[in-house]
Protein backbone atom coordinates (compact mmCIF):
# COMPACT_ATOMS: atom_id res chain seq x y z
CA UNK A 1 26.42 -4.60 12.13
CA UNK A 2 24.68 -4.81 9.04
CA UNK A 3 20.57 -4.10 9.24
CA UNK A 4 17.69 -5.83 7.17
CA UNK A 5 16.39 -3.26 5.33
CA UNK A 6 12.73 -3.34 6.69
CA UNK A 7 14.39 -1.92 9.56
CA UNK A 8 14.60 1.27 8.52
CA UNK A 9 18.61 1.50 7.03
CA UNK A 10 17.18 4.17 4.55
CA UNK A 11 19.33 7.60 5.36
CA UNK A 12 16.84 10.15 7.17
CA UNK A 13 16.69 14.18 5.56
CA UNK A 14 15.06 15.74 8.19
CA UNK A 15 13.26 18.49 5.66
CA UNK A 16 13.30 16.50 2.47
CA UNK A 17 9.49 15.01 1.17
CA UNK A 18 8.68 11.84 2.30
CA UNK A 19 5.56 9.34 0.66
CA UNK A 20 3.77 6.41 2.24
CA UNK A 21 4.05 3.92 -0.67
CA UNK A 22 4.29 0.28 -1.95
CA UNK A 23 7.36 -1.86 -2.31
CA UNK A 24 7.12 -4.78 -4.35
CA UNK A 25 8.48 -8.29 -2.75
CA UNK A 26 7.88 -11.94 -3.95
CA UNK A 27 7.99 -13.06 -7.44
CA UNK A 28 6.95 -13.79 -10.48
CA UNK A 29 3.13 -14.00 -10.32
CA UNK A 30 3.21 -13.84 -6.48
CA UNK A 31 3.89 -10.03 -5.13
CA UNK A 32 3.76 -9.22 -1.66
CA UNK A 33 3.98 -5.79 -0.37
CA UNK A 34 5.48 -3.75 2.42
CA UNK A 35 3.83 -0.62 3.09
CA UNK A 36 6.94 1.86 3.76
CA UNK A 37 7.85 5.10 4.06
CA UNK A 38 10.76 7.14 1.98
CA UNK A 39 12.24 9.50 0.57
CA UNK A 40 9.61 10.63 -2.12
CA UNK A 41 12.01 10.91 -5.54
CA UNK A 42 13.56 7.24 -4.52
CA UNK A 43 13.15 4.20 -6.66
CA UNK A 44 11.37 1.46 -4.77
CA UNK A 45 14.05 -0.62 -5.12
CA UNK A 46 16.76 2.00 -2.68
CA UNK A 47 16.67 1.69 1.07
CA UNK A 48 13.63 3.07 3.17
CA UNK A 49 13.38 4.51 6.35
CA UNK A 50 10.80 2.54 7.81
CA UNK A 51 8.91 -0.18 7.24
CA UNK A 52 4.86 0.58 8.47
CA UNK A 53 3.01 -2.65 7.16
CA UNK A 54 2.43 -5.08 4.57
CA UNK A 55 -0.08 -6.17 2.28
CA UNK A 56 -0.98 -9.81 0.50
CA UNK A 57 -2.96 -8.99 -2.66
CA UNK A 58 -3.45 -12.65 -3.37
CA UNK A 59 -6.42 -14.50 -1.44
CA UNK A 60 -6.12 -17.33 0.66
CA UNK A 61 -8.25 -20.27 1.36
CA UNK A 62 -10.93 -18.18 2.77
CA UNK A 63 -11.04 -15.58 0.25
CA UNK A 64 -9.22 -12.87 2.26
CA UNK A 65 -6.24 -10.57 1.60
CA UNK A 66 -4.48 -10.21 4.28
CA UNK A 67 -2.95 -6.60 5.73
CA UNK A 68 -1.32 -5.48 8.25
CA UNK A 69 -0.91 -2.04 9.79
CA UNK A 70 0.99 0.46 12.19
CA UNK A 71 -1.21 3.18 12.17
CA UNK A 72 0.69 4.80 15.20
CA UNK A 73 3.57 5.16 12.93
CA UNK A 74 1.50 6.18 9.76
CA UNK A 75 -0.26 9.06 12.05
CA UNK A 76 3.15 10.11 13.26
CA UNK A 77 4.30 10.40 9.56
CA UNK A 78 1.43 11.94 7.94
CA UNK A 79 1.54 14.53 10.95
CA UNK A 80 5.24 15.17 10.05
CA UNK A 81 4.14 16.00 6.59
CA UNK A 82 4.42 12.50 4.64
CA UNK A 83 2.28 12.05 1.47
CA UNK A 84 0.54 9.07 0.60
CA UNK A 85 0.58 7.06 -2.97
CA UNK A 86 -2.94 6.46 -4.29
CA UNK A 87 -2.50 2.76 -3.81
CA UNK A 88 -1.93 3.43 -0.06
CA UNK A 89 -4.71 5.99 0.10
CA UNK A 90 -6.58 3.25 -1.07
CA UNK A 91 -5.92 0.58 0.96
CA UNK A 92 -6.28 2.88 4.23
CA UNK A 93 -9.46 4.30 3.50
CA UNK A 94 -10.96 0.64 3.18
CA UNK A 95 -9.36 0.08 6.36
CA UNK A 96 -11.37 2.79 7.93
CA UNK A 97 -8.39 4.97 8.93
CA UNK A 98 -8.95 7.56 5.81
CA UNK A 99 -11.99 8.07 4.07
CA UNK A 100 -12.40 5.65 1.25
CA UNK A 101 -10.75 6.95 -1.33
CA UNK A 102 -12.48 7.68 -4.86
CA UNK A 103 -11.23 5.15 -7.04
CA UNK A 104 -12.49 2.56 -4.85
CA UNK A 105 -15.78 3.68 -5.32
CA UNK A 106 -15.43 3.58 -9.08
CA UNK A 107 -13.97 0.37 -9.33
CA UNK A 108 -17.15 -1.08 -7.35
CA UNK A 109 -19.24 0.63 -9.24
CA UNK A 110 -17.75 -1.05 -12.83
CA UNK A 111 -17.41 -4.33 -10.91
CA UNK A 112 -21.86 -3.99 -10.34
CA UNK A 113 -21.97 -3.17 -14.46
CA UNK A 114 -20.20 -6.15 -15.18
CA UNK A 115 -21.97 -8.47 -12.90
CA UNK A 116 -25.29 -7.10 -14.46
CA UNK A 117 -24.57 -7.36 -17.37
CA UNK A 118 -23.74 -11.10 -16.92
CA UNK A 119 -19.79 -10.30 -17.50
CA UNK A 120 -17.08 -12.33 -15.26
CA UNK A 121 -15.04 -9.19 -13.22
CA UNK A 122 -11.44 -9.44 -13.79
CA UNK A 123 -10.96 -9.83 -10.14
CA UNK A 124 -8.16 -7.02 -10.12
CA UNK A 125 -7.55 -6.32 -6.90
CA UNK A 126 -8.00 -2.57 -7.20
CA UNK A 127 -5.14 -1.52 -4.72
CA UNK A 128 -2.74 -3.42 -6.06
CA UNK A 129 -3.28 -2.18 -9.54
């Protein structure tokens, strides 16, 4: 029986370090995300060992990115001693279940400068970046 791999087909080391992270989907000029955990020295490309939500960085019609979360599953992995890539960090403390994270506040803060100074932002999405 062979599994997808968002299923978790990713072997499991019990005491080896695991990371919350991005993997990159889509193409060219279209990513899409899954927000996974693994095995923390693993390309993004290798198997994970579970797959704990996604993430759209491009807007739809009504301006929104859209993402999606199992934060029973990230709690149970951050309690077992999983570390999270700044990107995730990120993305989880504007989702209210971290605080917000640093960077976020900085990229705000040089998204006000440009606008004052009559600049167009680059409209980076600053997760994603």
């Amino acid at each position: 029986m062979s599994l997808t791999p968002a299923s978790g087909i990713g072997r499991y080391y019990k005491h080896s370090a695991k990371i919350i992270r991005f993997v990159r989907l889509g193409c060219t000029n279209r990513p899409f995300y899954h927000i996974v955990v693994m095995e923390r020295r693993k390309n993004q490309h290798q198997p994970v060992i579970e797959q704990v939500g996604t993430y759209d960085p491009m807007p739809n019609v009504q301006k929104e990115r859209l993402v999606s979360f199992n934060f029973e599953r990230i709690r149970y992995w951050l309690g077992r001693g999983a570390h999270l890539s700044t990107p995730a960090a990120e993305l989880l403390g504007i989702a209210g279940f971290l605080p917000i994270h640093p960077r976020t506040y900085m990229t705000a803060w040089r998204n006000r400068q440009k606008v004052g100074r009559g600049e167009e932002t680059d409209g980076k999405d600053p997760v994603a970046a």
